[in-house]
Protein backbone atom coordinates (compact mmCIF):
# COMPACT_ATOMS: atom_id res chain seq x y z
CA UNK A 1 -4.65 -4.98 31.29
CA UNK A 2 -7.54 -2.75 33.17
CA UNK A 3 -10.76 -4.21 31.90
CA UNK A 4 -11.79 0.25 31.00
CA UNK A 5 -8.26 0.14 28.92
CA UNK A 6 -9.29 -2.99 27.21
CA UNK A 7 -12.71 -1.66 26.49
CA UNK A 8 -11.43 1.20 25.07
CA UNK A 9 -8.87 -0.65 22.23
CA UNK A 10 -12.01 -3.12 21.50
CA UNK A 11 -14.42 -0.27 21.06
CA UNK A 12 -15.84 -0.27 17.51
CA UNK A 13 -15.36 2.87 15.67
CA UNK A 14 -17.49 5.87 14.81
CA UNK A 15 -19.22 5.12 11.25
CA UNK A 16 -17.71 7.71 8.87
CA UNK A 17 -20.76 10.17 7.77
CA UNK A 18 -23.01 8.78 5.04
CA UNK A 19 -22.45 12.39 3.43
CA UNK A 20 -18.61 11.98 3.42
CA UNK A 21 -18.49 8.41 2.57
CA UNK A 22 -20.62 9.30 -0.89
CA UNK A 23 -18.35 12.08 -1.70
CA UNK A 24 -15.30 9.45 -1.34
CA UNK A 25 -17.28 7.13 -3.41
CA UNK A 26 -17.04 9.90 -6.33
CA UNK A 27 -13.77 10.84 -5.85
CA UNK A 28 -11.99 7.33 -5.63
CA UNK A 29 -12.97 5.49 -8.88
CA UNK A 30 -11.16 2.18 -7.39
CA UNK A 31 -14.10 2.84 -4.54
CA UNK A 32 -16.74 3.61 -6.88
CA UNK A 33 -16.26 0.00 -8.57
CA UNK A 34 -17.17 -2.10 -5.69
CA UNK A 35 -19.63 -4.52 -5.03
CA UNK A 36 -22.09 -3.86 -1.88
CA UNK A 37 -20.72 -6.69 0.70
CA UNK A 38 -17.38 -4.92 0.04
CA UNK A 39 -17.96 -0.82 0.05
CA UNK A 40 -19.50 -1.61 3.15
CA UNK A 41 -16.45 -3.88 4.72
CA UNK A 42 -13.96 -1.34 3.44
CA UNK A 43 -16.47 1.65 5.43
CA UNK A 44 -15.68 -0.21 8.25
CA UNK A 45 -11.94 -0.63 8.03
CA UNK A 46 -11.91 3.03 7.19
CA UNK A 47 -13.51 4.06 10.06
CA UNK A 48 -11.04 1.74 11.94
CA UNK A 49 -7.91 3.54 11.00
CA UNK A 50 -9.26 7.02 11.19
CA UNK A 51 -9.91 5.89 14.37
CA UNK A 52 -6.02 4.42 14.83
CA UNK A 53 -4.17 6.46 12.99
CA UNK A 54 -3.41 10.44 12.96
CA UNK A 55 -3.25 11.64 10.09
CA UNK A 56 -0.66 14.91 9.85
CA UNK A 57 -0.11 17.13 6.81
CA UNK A 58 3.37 18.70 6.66
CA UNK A 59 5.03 21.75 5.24
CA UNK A 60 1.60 24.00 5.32
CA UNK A 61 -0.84 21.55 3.71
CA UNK A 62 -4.02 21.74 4.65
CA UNK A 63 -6.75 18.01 4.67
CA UNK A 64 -9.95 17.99 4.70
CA UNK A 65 -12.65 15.84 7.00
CA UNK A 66 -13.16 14.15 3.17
CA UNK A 67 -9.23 14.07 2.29
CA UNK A 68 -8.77 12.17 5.29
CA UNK A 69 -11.31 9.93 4.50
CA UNK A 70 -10.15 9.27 0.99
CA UNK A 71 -6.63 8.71 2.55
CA UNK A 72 -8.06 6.32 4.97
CA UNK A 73 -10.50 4.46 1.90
CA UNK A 74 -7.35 4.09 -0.09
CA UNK A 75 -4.71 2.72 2.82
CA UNK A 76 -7.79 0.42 3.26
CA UNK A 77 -7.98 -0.90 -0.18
CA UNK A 78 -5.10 -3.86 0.35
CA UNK A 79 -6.68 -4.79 3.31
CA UNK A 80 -10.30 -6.22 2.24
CA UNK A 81 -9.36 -9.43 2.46
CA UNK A 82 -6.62 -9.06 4.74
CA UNK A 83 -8.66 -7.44 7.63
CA UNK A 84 -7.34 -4.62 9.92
CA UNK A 85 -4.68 -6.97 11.55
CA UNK A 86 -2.86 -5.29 8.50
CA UNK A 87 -2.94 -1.52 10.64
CA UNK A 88 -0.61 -3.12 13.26
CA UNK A 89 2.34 -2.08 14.56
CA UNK A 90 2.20 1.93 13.42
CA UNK A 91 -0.18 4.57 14.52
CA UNK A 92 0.70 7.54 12.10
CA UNK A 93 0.17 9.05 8.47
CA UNK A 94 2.48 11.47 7.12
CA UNK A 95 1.72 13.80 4.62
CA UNK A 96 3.71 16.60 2.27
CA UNK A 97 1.70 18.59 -0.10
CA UNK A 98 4.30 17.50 -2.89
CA UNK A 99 7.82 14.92 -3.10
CA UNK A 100 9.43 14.90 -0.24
CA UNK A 101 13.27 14.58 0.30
CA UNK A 102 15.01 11.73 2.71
CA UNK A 103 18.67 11.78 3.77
CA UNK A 104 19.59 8.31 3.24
CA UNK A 105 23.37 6.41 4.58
CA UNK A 106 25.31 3.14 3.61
CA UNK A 107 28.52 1.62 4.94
CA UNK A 108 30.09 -0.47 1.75
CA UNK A 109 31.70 -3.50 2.69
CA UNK A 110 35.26 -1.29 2.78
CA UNK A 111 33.99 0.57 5.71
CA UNK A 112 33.29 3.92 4.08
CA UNK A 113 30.08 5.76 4.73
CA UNK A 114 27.77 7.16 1.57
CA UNK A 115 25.70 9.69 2.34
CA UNK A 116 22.92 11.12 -0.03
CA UNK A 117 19.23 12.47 -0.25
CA UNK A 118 16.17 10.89 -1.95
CA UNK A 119 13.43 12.78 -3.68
CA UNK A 120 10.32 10.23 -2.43
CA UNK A 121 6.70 10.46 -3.25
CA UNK A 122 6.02 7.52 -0.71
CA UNK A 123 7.27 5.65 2.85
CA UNK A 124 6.77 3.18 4.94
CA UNK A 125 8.99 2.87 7.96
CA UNK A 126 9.10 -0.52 9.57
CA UNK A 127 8.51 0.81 12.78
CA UNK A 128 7.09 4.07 12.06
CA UNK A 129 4.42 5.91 10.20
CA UNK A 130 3.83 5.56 7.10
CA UNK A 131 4.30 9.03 4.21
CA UNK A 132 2.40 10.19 1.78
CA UNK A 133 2.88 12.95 -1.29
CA UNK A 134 -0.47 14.54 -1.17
CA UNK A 135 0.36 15.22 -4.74
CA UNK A 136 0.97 11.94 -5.74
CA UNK A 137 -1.93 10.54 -4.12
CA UNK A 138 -4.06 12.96 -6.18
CA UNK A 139 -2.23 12.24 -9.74
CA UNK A 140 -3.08 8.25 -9.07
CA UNK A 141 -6.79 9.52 -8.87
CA UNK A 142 -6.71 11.21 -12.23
CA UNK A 143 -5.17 8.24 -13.75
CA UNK A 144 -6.62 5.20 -11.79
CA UNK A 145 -5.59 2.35 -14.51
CA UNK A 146 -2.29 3.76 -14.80
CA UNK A 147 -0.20 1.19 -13.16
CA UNK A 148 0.09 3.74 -10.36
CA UNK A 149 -1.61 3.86 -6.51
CA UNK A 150 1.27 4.91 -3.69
CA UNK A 151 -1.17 4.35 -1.18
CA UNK A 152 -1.19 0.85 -1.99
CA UNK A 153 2.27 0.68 -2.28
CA UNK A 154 3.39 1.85 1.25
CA UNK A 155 0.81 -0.05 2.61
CA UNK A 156 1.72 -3.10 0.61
CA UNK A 157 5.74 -2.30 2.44
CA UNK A 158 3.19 -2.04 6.20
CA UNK A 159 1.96 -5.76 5.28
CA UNK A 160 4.89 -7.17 3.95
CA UNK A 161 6.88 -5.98 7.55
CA UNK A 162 3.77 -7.79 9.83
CA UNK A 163 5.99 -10.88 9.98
CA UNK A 164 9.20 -8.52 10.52
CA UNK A 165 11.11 -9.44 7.53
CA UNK A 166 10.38 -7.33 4.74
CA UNK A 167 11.13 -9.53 1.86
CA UNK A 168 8.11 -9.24 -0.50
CA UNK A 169 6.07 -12.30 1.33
CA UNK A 170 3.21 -10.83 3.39
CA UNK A 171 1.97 -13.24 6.58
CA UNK A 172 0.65 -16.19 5.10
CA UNK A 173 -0.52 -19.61 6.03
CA UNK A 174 2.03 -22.07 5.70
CA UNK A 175 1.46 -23.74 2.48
CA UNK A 176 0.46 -20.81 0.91
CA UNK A 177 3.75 -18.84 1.49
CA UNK A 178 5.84 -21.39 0.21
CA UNK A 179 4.00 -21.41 -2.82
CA UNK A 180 3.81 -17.11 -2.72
CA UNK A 181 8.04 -17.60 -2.10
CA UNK A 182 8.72 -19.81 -5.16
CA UNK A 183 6.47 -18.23 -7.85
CA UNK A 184 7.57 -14.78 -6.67
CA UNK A 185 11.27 -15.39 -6.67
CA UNK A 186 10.63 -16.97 -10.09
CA UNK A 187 9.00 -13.68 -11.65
CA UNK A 188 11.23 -11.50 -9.66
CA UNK A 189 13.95 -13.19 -10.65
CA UNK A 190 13.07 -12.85 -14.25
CA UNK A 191 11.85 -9.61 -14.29
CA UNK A 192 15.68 -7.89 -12.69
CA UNK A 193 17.28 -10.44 -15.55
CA UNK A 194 15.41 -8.22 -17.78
CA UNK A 195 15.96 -4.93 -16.35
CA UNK A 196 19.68 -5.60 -15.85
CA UNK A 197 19.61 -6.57 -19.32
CA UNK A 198 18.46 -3.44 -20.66
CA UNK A 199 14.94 -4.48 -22.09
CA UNK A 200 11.91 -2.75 -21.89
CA UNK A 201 9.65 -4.14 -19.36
CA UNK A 202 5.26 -3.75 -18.90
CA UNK A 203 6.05 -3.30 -15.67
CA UNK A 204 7.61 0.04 -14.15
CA UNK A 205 11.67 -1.01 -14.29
CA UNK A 206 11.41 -0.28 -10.12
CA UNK A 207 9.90 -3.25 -9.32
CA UNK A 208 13.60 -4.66 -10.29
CA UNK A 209 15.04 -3.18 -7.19
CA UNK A 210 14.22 -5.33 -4.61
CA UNK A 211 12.01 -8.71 -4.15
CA UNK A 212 10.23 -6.26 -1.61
CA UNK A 213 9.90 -3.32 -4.13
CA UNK A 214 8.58 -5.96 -6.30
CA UNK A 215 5.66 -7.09 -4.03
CA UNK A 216 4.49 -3.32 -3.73
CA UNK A 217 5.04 -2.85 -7.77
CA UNK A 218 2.77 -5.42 -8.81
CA UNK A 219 0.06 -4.68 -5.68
CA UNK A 220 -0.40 -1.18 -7.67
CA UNK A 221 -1.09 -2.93 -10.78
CA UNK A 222 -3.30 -5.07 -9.12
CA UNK A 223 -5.35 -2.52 -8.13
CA UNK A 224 -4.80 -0.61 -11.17
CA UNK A 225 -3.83 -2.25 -14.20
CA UNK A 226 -4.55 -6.25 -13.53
CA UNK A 227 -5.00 -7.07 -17.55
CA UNK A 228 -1.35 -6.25 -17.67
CA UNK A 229 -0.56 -7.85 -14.68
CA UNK A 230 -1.52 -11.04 -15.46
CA UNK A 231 -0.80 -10.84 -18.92
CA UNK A 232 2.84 -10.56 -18.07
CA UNK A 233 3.00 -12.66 -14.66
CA UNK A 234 -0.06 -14.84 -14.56
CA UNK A 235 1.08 -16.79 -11.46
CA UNK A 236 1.98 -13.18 -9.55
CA UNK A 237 -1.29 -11.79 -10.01
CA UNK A 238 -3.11 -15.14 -9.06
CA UNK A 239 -1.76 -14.91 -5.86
CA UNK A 240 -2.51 -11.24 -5.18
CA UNK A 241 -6.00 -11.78 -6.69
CA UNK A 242 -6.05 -14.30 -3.48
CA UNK A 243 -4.91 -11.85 -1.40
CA UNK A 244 -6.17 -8.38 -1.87
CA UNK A 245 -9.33 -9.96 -3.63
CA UNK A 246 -10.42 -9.17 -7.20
CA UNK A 247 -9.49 -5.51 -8.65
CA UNK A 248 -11.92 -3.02 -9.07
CA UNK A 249 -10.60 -2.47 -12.59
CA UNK A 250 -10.51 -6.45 -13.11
């Protein structure tokens, strides 16, 4: 690799403006409840992926230097412990003003092809960018204990694909992720007995529909419900208090 090239990828990022990075601090209450060592390490990683990532709003909507920094403050949030290895392998943001609509296919084991569209408010291609409902994003800020943050989980899908499996286990040292596999499967496992069986779950019902839905679930109630979290799967929200660090709202 040309040693200009190489200085170039290394280079550290412009520091977001002090102005703009006080006006996030008011408008992103998970933000506003950090401690010093870490509203200055998630600055940093902000700066990083505004630096890595375009951010493009679709369909006539219109960001703001400070909407971009909010986006980039809240796709940040997963990653204070994690570090920004997690903004690997994609390089763009996505964003409709509203829900957006996906045309999704499936071949059934017969050989016959569904076809069908999904309303979405979030995405996160393996491969690809990552989507946003500007919307969305904006109803998780007037309701920040909610259970609710699609930032967090489309980036929590971005982390979960590092190791290119997405199966709801996120690179992890060795002994770690066997330990993440077996008490995850275990809740997961639970929780879709209990959805299939028609109860009424804590937890929003979707985290039922895949181990890898289920990762991204219970990352948003990490960050913004973790009472309930751990009242309902103690040994799920011990690990992601390992991983993401301890909630704002904890």
């Amino acid at each position: 690799m040309p040693r200009s090239l190489l200085r170039f990828l290394q280079r550290r990022p412009e520091p977001i403006d002090p102005k703009l990075w006080r006006d996030t601090q008011r408008r992103l209450p998970w933000l506003a409840r950090l401690d010093n060592a870490r509203d200055v390490r998630l600055g940093v990683l902000s700066a990083t992926f505004l630096q890595r990532k375009a951010i493009t709003p679709l369909a006539g909507l219109t960001l703001s230097d400070g909407d971009r920094v909010l986006l980039a403050a809240l796709c940040c949030l997963p990653l204070l412990e994690f570090g920004a290895e997690g903004l690997h392998g994609w390089s763009q943001v996505l964003v409709y003003p509203d829900a957006f609509r996906a045309h999704r296919s499936h071949v059934d084991a017969a050989g016959v092809m569904h076809e069908w569209e999904d309303e979405l408010i979030g995405e996160a291609w393996e491969q690809g960018p990552l989507v946003l409902s500007w919307a969305d994003v904006c109803a998780d800020l007037e309701e920040p204990d909610a259970g609710y943050c699609v930032a967090v989980h489309e980036m929590a899908h971005k982390l979960d694909a590092l190791d290119g499996l997405l199966d709801g286990t996120p690179p992890l040292p060795r002994d770690w992720q066997r330990e993440w596999a077996r008490d995850f499967q275990s809740a997961y496992d639970d929780f879709a007995a209990q959805v299939d069986g028609g109860r009424e779950t804590a937890i929003d019902a979707y985290a039922a529909e895949a181990p890898e839905e289920f990762f991204a679930v219970c990352s948003e109630y990490h960050f913004s419900d973790p009472a309930l979290l751990h009242e309902t799967m103690p040994s799920v929200a011990t690990h992601l208090r390992r991983f993401y660090g301890p909630s704002p709202f904890g």
